[in-house]
C-alpha atoms as a PDB file:
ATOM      1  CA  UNK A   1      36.832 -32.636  56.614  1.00  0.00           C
ATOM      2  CA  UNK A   2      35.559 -33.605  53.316  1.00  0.00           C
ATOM      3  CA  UNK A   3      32.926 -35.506  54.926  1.00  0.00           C
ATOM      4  CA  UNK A   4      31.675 -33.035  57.145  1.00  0.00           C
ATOM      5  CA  UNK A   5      30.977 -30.272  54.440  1.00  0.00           C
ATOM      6  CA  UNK A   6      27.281 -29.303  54.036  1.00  0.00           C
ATOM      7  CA  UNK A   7      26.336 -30.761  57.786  1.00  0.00           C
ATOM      8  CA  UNK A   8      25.844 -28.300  60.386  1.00  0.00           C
ATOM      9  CA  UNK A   9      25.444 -27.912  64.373  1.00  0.00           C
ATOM     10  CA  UNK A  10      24.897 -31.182  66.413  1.00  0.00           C
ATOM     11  CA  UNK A  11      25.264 -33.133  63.159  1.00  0.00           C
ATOM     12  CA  UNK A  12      28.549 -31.801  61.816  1.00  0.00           C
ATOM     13  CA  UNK A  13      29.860 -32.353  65.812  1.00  0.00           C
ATOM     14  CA  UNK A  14      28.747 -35.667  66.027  1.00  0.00           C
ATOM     15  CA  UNK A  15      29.325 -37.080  62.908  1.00  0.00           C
ATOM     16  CA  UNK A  16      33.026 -35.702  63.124  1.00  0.00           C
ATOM     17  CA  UNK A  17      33.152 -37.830  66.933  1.00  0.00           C
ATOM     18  CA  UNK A  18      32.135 -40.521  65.264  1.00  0.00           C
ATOM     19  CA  UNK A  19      34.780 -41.043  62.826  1.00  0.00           C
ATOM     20  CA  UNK A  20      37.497 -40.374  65.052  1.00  0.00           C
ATOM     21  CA  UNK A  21      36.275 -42.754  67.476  1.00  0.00           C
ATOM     22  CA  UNK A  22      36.324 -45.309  64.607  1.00  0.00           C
ATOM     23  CA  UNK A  23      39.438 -44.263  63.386  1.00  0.00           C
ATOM     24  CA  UNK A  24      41.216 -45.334  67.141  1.00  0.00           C
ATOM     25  CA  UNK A  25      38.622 -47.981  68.360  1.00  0.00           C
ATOM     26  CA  UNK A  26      37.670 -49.933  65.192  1.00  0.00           C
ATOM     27  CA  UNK A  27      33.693 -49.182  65.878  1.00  0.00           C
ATOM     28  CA  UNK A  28      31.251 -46.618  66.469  1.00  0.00           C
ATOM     29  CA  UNK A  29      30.296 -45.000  69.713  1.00  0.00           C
ATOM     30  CA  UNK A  30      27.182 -46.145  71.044  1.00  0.00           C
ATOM     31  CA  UNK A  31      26.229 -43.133  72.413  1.00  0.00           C
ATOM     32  CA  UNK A  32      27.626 -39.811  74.337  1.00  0.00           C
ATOM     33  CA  UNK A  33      28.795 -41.515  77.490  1.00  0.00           C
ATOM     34  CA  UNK A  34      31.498 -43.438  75.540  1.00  0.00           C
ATOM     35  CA  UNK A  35      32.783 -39.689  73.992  1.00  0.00           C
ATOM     36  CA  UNK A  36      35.405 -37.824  76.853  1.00  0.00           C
ATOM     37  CA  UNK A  37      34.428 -34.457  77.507  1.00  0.00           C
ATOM     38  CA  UNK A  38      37.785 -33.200  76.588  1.00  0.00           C
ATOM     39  CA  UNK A  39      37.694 -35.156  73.250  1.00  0.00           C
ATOM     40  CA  UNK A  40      34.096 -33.466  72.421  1.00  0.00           C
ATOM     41  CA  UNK A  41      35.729 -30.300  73.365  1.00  0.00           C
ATOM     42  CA  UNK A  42      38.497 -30.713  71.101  1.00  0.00           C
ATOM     43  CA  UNK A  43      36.754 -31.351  68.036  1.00  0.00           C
ATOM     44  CA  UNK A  44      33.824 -28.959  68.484  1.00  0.00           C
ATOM     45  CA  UNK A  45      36.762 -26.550  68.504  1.00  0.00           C
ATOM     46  CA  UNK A  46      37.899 -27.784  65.544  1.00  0.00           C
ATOM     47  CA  UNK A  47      34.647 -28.193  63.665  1.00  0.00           C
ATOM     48  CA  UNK A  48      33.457 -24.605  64.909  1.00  0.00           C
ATOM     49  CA  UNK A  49      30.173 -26.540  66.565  1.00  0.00           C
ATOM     50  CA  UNK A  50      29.774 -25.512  70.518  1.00  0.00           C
ATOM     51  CA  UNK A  51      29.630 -28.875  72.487  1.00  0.00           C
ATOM     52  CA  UNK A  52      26.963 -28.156  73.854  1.00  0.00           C
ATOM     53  CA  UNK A  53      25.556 -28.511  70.614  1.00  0.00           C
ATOM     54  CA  UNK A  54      25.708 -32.559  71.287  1.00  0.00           C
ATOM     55  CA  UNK A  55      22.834 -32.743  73.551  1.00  0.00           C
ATOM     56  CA  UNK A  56      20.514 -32.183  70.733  1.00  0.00           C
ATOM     57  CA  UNK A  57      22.151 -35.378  68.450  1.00  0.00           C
ATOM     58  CA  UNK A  58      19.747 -38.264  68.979  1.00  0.00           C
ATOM     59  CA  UNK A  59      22.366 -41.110  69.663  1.00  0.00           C
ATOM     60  CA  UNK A  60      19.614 -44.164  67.930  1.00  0.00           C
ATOM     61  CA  UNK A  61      17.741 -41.719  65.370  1.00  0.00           C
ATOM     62  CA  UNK A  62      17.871 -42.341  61.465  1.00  0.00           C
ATOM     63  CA  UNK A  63      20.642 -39.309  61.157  1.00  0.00           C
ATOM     64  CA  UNK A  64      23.022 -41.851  63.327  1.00  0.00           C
ATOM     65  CA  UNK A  65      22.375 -45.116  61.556  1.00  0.00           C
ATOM     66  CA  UNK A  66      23.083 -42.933  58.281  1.00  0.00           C
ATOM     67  CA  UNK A  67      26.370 -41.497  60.059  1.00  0.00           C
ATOM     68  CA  UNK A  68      27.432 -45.055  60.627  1.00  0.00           C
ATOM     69  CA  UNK A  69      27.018 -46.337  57.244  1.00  0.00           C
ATOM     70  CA  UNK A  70      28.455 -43.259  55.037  1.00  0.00           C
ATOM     71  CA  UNK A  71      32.086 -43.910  56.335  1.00  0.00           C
ATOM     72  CA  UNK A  72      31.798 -47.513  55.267  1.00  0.00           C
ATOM     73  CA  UNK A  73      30.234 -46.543  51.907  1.00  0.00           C
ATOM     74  CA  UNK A  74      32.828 -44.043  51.548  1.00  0.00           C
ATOM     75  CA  UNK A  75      36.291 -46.564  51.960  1.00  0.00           C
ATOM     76  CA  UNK A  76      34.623 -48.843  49.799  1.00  0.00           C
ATOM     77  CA  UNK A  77      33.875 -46.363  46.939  1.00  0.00           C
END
């Protein structure tokens, strides 16, 4: 949760996906199709974000390649 403070909407959603997908598959998604609805329902819950919300993420954008690389960044620190 540390992570996600100070990101909001389709950000805060996505970027929270995106590190639980790591966390059990050892990679990133590569884009929404890979995510289960019930999964993005879960954690949109959980991050207060509506899933809907996740249409407006762009999957191959700057924001994602930064989303990737802060988690890295962050166990190395």
């Amino acid at each position: 949760m540390e992570l996600l403070a100070g990101r909001r909407g389709p950000t805060k959603l996505a970027f929270a996906l995106m590190l639980k997908f790591h966390q059990l598959h050892g990679r990133f998604p590569r884009g929404r199709g890979e995510l289960p609805d019930e999964a993005v329902e879960y954690v949109a819950a959980a991050v207060k974000v509506p899933a809907s919300d996740l249409a407006l993420y762009e999957w191959d954008g700057r924001t994602s390649k930064a989303h990737r690389a802060e988690p890295r960044v962050a166990s190395t620190g």
